[in-house]
Protein backbone atom coordinates (compact mmCIF):
# COMPACT_ATOMS: atom_id res chain seq x y z
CA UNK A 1 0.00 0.00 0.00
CA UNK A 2 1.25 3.36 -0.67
CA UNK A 3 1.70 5.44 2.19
CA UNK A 4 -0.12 8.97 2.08
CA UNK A 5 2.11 11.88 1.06
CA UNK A 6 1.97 14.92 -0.92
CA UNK A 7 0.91 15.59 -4.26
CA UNK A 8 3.29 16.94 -7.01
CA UNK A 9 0.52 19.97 -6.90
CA UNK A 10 1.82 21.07 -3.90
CA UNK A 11 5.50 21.87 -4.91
CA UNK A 12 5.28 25.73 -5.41
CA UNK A 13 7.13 26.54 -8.81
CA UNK A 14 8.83 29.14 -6.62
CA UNK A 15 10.30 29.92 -3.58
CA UNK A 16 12.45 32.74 -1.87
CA UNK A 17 14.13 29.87 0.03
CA UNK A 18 15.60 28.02 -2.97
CA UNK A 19 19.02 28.65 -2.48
CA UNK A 20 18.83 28.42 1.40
CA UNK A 21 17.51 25.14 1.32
CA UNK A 22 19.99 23.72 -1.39
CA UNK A 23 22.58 24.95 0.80
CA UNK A 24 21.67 22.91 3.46
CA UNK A 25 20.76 20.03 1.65
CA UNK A 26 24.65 20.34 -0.02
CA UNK A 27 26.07 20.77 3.32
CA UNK A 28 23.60 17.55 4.52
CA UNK A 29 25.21 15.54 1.05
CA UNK A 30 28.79 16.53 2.02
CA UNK A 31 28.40 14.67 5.71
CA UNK A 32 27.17 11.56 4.24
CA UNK A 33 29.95 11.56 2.06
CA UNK A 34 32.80 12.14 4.55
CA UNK A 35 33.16 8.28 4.77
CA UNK A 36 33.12 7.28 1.28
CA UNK A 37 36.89 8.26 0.74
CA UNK A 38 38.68 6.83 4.44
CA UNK A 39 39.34 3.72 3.43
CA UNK A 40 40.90 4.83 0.19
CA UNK A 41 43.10 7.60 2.66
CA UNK A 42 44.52 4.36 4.45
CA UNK A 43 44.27 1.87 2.28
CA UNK A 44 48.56 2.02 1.55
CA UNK A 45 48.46 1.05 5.68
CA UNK A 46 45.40 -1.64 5.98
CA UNK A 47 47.25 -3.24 3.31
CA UNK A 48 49.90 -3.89 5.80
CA UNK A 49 48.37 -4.22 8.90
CA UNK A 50 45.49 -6.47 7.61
CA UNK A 51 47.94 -8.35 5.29
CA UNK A 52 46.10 -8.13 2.27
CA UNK A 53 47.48 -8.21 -1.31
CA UNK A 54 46.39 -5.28 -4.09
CA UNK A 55 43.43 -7.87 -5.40
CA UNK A 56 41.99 -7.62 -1.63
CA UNK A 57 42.29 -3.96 -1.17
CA UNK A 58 40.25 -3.56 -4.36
CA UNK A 59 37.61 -6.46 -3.06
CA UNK A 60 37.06 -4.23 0.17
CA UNK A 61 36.20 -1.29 -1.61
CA UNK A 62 34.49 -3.12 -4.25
CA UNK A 63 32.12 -4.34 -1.85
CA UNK A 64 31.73 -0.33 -0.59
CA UNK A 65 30.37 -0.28 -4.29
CA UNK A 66 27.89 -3.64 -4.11
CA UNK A 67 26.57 -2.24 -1.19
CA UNK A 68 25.74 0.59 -2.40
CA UNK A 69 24.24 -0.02 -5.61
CA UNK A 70 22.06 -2.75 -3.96
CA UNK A 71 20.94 0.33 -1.95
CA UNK A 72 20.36 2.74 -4.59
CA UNK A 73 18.48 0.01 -6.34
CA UNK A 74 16.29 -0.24 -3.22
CA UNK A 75 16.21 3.46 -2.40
CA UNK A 76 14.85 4.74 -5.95
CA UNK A 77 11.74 2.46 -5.89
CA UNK A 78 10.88 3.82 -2.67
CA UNK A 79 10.93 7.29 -3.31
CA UNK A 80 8.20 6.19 -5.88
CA UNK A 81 6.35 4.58 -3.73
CA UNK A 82 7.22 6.63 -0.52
CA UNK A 83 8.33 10.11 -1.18
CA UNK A 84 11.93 11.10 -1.82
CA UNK A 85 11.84 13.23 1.50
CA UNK A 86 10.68 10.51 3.53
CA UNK A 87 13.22 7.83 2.29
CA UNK A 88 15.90 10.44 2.13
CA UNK A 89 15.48 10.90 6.19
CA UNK A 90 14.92 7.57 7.23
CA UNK A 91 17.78 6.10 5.40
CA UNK A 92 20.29 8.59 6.92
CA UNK A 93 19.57 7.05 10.24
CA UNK A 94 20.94 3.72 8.63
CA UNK A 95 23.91 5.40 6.97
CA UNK A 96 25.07 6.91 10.80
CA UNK A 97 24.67 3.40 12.42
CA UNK A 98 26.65 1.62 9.88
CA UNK A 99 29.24 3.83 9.67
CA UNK A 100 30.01 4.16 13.38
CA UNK A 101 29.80 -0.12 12.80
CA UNK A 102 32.54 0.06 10.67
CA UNK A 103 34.74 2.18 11.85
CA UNK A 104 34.90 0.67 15.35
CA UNK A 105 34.64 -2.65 14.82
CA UNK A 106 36.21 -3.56 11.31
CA UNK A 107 40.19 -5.06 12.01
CA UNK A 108 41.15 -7.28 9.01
CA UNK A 109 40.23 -8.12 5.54
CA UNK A 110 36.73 -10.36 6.35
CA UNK A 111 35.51 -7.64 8.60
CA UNK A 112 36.62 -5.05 6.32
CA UNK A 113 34.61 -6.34 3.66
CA UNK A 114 31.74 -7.56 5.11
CA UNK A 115 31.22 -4.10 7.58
CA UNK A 116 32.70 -1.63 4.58
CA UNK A 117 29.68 -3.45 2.32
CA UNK A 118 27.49 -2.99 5.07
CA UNK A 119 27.97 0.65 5.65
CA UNK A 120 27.66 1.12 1.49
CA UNK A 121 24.62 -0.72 1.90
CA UNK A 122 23.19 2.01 3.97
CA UNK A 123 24.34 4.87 2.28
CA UNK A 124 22.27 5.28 -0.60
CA UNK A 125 19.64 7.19 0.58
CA UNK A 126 21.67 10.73 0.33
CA UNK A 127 21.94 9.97 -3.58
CA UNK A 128 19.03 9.21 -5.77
CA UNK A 129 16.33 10.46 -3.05
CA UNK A 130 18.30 13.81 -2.84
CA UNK A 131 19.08 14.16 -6.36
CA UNK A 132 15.30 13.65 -6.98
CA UNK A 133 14.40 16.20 -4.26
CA UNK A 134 16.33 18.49 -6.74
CA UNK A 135 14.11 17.60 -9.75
CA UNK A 136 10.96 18.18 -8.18
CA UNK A 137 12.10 21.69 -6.61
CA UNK A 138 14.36 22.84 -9.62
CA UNK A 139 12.35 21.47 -12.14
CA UNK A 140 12.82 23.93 -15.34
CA UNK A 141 14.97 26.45 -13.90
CA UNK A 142 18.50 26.04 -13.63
CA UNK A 143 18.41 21.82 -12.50
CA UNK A 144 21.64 21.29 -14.15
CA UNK A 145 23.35 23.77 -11.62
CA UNK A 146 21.80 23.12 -8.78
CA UNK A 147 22.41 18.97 -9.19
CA UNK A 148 26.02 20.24 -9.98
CA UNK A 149 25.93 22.06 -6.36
CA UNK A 150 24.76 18.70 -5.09
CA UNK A 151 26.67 16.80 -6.43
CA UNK A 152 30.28 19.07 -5.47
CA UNK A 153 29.14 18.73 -1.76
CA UNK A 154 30.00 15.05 -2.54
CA UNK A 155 33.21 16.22 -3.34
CA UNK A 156 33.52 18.39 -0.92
CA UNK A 157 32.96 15.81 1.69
CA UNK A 158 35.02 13.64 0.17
CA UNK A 159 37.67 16.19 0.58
CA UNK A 160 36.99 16.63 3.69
CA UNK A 161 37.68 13.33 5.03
CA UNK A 162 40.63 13.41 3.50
CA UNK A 163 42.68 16.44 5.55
CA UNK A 164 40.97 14.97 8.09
CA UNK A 165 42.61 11.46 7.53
CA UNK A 166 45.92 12.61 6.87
CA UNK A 167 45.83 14.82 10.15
CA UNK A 168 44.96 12.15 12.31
CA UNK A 169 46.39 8.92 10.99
CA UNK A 170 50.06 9.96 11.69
CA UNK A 171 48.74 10.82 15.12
CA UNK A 172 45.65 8.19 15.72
CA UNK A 173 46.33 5.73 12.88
CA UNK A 174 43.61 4.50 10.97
CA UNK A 175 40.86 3.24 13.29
CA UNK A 176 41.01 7.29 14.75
CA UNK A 177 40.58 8.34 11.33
CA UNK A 178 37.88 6.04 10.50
CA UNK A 179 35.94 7.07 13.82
CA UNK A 180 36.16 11.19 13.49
CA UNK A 181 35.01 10.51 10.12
CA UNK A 182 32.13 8.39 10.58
CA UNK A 183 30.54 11.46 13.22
CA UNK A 184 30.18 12.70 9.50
CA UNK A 185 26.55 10.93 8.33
CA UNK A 186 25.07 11.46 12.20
CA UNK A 187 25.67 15.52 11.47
CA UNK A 188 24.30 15.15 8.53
CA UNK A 189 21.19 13.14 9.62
CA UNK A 190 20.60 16.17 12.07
CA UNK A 191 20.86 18.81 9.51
CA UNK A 192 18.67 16.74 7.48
CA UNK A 193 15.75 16.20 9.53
CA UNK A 194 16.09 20.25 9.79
CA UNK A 195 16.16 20.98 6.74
CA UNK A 196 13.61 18.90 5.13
CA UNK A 197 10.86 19.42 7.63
CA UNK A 198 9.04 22.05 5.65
CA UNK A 199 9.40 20.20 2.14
CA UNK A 200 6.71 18.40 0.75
CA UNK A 201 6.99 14.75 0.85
CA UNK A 202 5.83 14.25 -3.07
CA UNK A 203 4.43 10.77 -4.20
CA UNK A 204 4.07 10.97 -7.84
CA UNK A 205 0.93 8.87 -9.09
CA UNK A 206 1.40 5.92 -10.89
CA UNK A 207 -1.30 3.79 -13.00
CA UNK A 208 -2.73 0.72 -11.03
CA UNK A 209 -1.12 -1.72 -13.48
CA UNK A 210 2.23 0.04 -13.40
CA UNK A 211 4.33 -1.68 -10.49
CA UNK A 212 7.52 -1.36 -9.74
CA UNK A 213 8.47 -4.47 -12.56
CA UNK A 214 6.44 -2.27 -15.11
CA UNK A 215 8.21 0.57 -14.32
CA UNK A 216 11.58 -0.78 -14.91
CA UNK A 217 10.53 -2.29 -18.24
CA UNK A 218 9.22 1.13 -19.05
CA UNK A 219 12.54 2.47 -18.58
CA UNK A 220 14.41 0.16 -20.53
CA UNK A 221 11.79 0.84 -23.56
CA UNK A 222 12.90 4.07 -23.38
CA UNK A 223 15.81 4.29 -25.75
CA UNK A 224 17.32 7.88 -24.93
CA UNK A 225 16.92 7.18 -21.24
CA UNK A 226 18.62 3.95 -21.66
CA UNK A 227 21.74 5.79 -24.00
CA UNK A 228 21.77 8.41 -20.94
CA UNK A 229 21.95 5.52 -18.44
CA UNK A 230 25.02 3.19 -20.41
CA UNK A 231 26.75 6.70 -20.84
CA UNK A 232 26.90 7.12 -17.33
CA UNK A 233 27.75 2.85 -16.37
CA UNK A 234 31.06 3.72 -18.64
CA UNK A 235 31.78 6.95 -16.64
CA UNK A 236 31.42 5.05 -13.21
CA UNK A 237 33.69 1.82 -14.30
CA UNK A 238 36.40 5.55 -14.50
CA UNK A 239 35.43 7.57 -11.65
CA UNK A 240 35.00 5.33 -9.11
CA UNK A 241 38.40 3.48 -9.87
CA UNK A 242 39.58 6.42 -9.39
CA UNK A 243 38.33 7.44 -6.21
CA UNK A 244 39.54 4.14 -4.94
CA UNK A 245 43.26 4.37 -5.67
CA UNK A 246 43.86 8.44 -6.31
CA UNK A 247 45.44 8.65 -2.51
CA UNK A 248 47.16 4.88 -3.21
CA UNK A 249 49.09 5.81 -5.97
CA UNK A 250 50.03 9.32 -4.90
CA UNK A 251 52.01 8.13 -2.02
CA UNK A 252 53.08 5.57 -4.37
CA UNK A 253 54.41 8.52 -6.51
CA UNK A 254 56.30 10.13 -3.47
CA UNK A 255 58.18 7.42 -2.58
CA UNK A 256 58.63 5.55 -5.73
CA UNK A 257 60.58 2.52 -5.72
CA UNK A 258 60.28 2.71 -1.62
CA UNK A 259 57.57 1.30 1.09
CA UNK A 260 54.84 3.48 1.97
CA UNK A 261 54.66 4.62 5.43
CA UNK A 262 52.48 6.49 7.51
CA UNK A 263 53.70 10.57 6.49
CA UNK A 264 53.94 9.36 2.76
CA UNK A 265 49.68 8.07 3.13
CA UNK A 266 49.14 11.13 5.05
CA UNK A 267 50.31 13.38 2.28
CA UNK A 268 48.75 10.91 -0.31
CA UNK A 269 45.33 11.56 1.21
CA UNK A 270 46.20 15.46 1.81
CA UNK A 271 47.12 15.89 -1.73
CA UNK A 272 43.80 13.98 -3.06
CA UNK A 273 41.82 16.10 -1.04
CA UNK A 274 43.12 19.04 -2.88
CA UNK A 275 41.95 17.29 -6.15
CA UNK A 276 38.35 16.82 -4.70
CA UNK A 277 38.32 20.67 -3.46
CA UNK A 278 39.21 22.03 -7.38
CA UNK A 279 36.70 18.72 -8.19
CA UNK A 280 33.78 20.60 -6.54
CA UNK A 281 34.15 23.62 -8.96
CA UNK A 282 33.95 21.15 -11.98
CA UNK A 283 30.76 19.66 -10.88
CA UNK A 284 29.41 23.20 -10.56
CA UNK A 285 31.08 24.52 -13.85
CA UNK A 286 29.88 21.08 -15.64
CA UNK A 287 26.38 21.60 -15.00
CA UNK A 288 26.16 25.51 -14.85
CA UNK A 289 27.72 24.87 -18.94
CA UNK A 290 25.40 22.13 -19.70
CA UNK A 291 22.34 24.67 -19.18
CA UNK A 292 23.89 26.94 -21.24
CA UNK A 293 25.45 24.76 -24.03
CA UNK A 294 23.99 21.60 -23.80
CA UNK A 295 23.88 18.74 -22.03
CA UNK A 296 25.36 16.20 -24.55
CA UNK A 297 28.21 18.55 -25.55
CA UNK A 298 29.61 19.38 -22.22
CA UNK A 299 29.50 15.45 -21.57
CA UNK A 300 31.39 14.41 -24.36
CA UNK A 301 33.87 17.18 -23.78
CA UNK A 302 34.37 16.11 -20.08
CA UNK A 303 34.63 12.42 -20.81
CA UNK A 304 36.73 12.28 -23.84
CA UNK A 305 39.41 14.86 -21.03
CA UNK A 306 39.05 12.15 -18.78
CA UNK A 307 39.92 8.96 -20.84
CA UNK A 308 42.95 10.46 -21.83
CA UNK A 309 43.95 11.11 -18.61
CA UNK A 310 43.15 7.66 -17.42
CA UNK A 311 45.71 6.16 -20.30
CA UNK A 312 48.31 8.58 -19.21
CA UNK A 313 48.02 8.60 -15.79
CA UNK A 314 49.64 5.32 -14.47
CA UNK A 315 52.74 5.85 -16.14
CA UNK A 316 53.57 8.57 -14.40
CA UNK A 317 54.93 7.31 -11.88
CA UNK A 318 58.55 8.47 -11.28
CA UNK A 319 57.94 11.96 -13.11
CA UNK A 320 57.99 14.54 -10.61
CA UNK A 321 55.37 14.67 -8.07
CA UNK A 322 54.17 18.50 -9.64
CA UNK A 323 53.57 16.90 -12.66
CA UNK A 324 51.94 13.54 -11.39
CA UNK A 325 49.72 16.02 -9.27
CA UNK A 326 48.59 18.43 -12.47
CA UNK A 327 47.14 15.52 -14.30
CA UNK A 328 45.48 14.22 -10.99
CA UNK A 329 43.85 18.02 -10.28
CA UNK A 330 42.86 17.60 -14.24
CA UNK A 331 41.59 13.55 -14.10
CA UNK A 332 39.41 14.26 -11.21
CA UNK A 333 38.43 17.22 -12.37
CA UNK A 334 37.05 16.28 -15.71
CA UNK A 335 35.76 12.70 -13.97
CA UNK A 336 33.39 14.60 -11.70
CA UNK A 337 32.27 17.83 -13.67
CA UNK A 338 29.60 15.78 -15.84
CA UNK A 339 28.48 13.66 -13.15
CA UNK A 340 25.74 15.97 -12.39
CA UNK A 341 24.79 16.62 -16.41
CA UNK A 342 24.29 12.41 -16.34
CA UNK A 343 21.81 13.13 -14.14
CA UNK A 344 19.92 15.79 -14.59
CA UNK A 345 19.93 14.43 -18.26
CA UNK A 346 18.37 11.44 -17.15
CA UNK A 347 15.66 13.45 -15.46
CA UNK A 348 14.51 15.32 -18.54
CA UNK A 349 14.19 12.12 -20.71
CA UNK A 350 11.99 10.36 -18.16
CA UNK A 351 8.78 11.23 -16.83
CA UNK A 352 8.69 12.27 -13.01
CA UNK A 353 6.60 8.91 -11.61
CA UNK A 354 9.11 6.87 -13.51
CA UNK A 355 12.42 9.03 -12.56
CA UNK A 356 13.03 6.72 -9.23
CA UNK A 357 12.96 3.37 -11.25
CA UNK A 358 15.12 4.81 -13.61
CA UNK A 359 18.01 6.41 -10.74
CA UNK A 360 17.95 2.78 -9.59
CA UNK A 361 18.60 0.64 -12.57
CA UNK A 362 21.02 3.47 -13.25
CA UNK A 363 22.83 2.64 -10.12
CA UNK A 364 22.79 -0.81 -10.37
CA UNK A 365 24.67 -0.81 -13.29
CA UNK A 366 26.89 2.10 -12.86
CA UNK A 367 27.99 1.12 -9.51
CA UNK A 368 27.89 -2.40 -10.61
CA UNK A 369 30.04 -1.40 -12.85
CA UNK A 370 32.86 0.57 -10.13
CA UNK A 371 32.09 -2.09 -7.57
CA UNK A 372 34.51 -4.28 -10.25
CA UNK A 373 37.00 -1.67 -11.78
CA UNK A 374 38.70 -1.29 -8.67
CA UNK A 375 39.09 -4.86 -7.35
CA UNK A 376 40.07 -5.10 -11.47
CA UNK A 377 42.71 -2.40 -10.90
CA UNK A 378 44.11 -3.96 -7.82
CA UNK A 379 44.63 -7.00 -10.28
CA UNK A 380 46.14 -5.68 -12.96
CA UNK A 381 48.36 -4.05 -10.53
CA UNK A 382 49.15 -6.73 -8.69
CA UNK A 383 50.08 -8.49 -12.15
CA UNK A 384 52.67 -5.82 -13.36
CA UNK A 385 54.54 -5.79 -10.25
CA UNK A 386 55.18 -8.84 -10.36
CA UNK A 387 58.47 -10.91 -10.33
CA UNK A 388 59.38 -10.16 -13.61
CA UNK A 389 57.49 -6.96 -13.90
CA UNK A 390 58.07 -3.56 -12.38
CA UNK A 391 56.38 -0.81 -10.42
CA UNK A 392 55.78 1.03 -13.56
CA UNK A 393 53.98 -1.52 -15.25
CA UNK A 394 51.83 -2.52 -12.63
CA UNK A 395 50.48 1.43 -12.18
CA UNK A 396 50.44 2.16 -15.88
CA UNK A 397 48.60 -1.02 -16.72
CA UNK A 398 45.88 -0.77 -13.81
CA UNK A 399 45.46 3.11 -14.34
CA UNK A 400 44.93 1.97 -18.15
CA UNK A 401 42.00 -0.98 -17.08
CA UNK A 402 39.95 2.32 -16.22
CA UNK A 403 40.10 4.08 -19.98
CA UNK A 404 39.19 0.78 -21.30
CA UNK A 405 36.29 0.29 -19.74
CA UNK A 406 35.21 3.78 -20.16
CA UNK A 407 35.75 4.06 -24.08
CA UNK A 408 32.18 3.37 -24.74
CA UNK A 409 30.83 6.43 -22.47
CA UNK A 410 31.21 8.82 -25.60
CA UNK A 411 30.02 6.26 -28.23
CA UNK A 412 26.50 6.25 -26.00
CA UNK A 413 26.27 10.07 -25.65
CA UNK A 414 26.94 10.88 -29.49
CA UNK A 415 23.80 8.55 -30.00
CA UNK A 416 22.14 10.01 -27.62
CA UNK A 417 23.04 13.32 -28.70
CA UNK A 418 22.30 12.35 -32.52
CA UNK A 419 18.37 11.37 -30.87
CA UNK A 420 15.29 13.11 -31.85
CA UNK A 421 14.52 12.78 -28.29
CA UNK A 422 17.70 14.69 -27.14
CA UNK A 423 15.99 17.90 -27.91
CA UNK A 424 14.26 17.68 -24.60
CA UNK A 425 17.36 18.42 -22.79
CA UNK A 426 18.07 21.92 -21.30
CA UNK A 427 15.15 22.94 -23.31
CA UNK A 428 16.55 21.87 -26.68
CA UNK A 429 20.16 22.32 -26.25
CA UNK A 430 21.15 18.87 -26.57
């Protein structure tokens, strides 16, 4: 049965407040995300102290992934069937537990995995539901920019957790780090529940014979939406290996050819963090442009940066760190600034009762997707530094498993941009 909420009448085209409450909602997104990048921060460390090889780093933040596409999955069909507002506040009380879970109580690869899935598992409910909190409130009138604010909080909490890992890990070590950091999601719960109280919790209608199964299948009729939704699977396989390894590999970088220790993962982490910072402006920038040139051209622009940088980037290794760090400001840049064009795009090719069925098949593939690119990357590393093989190698082929399975991200958007249908994004601007 469908619990009671509000009708889609009820969202006022206006309101003074707009930018007040997408502050708030931003600074709500950037808590929840302030665990997403810890175990990336010490990752060079847990591989030590929980003795695990580059394959079982990647598995533990593979499962991060798993979890949390099975939870977007879940997450979008109930803001159908619930109201985004309502789903958005009562999974954040999930995402605080499970993160507290985690970082107390996880102490070697099985409960790593299992408690790091977990904790994805219950972090979904910041994404979709928020993102579609934007649609309904933005709806017409600069969405692409305010989805790009949204989506830069994520960044910016990201970033976040970063300084804060590489201040306290050299002090604290890890299990400190992953503690301050998980105080993250229960802030943002609280600002939530402050926040949201005066938005309406909208439950779109939906014919009787539409369920969720007929919703799905309705998405995947949908050609454009499904070109939108494979364009953004190929940008997740690259962004979300990324995310994974970006701290890994620049210690890596400052001590090439010598073990990692603590300072050398506590710069690592501080210098990522600095790439998630500039990262915020590019999700702003990327959907600001989008509005004003397009959605399909600022995509294409963004991703085709990106792959290069992901077939360069491994084998840099050894180059000064200057360098190294210029192409990682540029790579994460480019990675995140048409994140938020994916999906606001997404939201102007389907129609609103049908938007939360397609967020989640989007997320189960996308994240399916970067729940195996960076267990794949941890292989392929693993592989090149082998016996016979070199540290080189092993960065410059795993760094190169990410453009590959990104190459067909542009091949989707050009056919989505070469659609009849794309003329219903940013009010024809394709």
């Amino acid at each position: 049965m469908r619990l009671s909420g509000t009708t889609p009448s009820a969202v006022t085209s206006k309101n003074n407040n707009d930018a007040s409450w997408l502050l708030w909602l931003c600074v709500s997104r950037a808590g929840f995300a302030t665990i997403f990048t810890t175990y990336s921060a010490a990752l060079p460390l847990l591989r030590t102290d929980w003795a695990m090889t580059a394959g079982q780093a990647g598995m533990v933040q593979s499962a991060w992934h798993l979890g949390f596409l099975v939870s977007l999955f879940t997450v979008g069909f109930m803001a159908d069937h619930y109201g985004a507002r309502r789903t958005y506040l009562l999974t954040s009380i999930a995402a605080s537990a499970s993160a507290l879970v985690f970082a107390v109580f996880s102490g070697g690869f099985v409960s790593g995995l299992l408690l790091h899935g977990l904790a994805g598992l219950c972090s979904g409910g910041s994404y979709t539901p928020g993102l579609a909190l934007i649609a309904e409130r933005f709806r017409g009138r600069g969405q692409g920019r305010a989805m790009g604010f949204y989506l830069a909080a994520a960044s910016l909490g990201y970033a976040i957790s970063l300084f804060l890992s590489s201040a306290l890990i050299p002090v604290y070590g890890w299990r400190g780090a992953f503690i301050v950091t998980a105080c993250g999601p229960l802030a943002a719960t609280l600002i939530a529940f402050r926040v949201l109280r005066d938005t309406p919790n909208v439950v779109h209608p939906v014919p009787a014979d539409h369920g969720d199964r007929a919703s799905l299948l309705t998405v995947i009729r949908n050609r454009p939406a499904m070109l939108a939704i494979w364009a953004y699977v190929f940008h997740a396989w690259e962004l979300l290996g990324l995310w994974a390894w970006l701290p890994a590999y620049l210690a890596a970088a400052m001590v090439h050819g010598g073990g990692v220790t603590a300072a050398a993962a506590s710069v690592g982490a501080t210098l990522t963090a600095v790439t998630y910072l500039i990262s915020t402006v590019g999700s702003v920038a990327g959907g600001s442009l989008s509005d004003r040139w397009g959605r399909t051209a600022v995509i294409l622009m963004m991703s085709v940066t990106s792959l290069a940088c992901s077939f360069l980037f491994g084998w840099l290794i050894g180059l000064p760190l200057w360098i190294v760090m210029a192409v990682a400001i540029l790579y994460n840049f480019t990675g995140t600034a048409d994140s938020s064009i994916h999906s606001t795009a997404l939201s102007e090719l389907v129609p609103p009762r049908f938007l939360g069925a397609a967020y989640s098949l989007r997320s189960v593939l996308g994240f399916g997707a970067g729940a195996i690119s960076p267990w794949l990357f941890g292989l392929a590393l693993d592989w090149g530094r082998g016996p016979l093989q070199s540290e080189s190698l092993g960065w410059g082929l795993a760094w190169t498993t990410l453009g590959l399975g990104a190459l067909l991200g542009p091949v989707a958007t050009l056919a989505l941009r070469r659609s009849s249908e794309a003329g219903r994004l940013a009010g024809g601007r394709r």
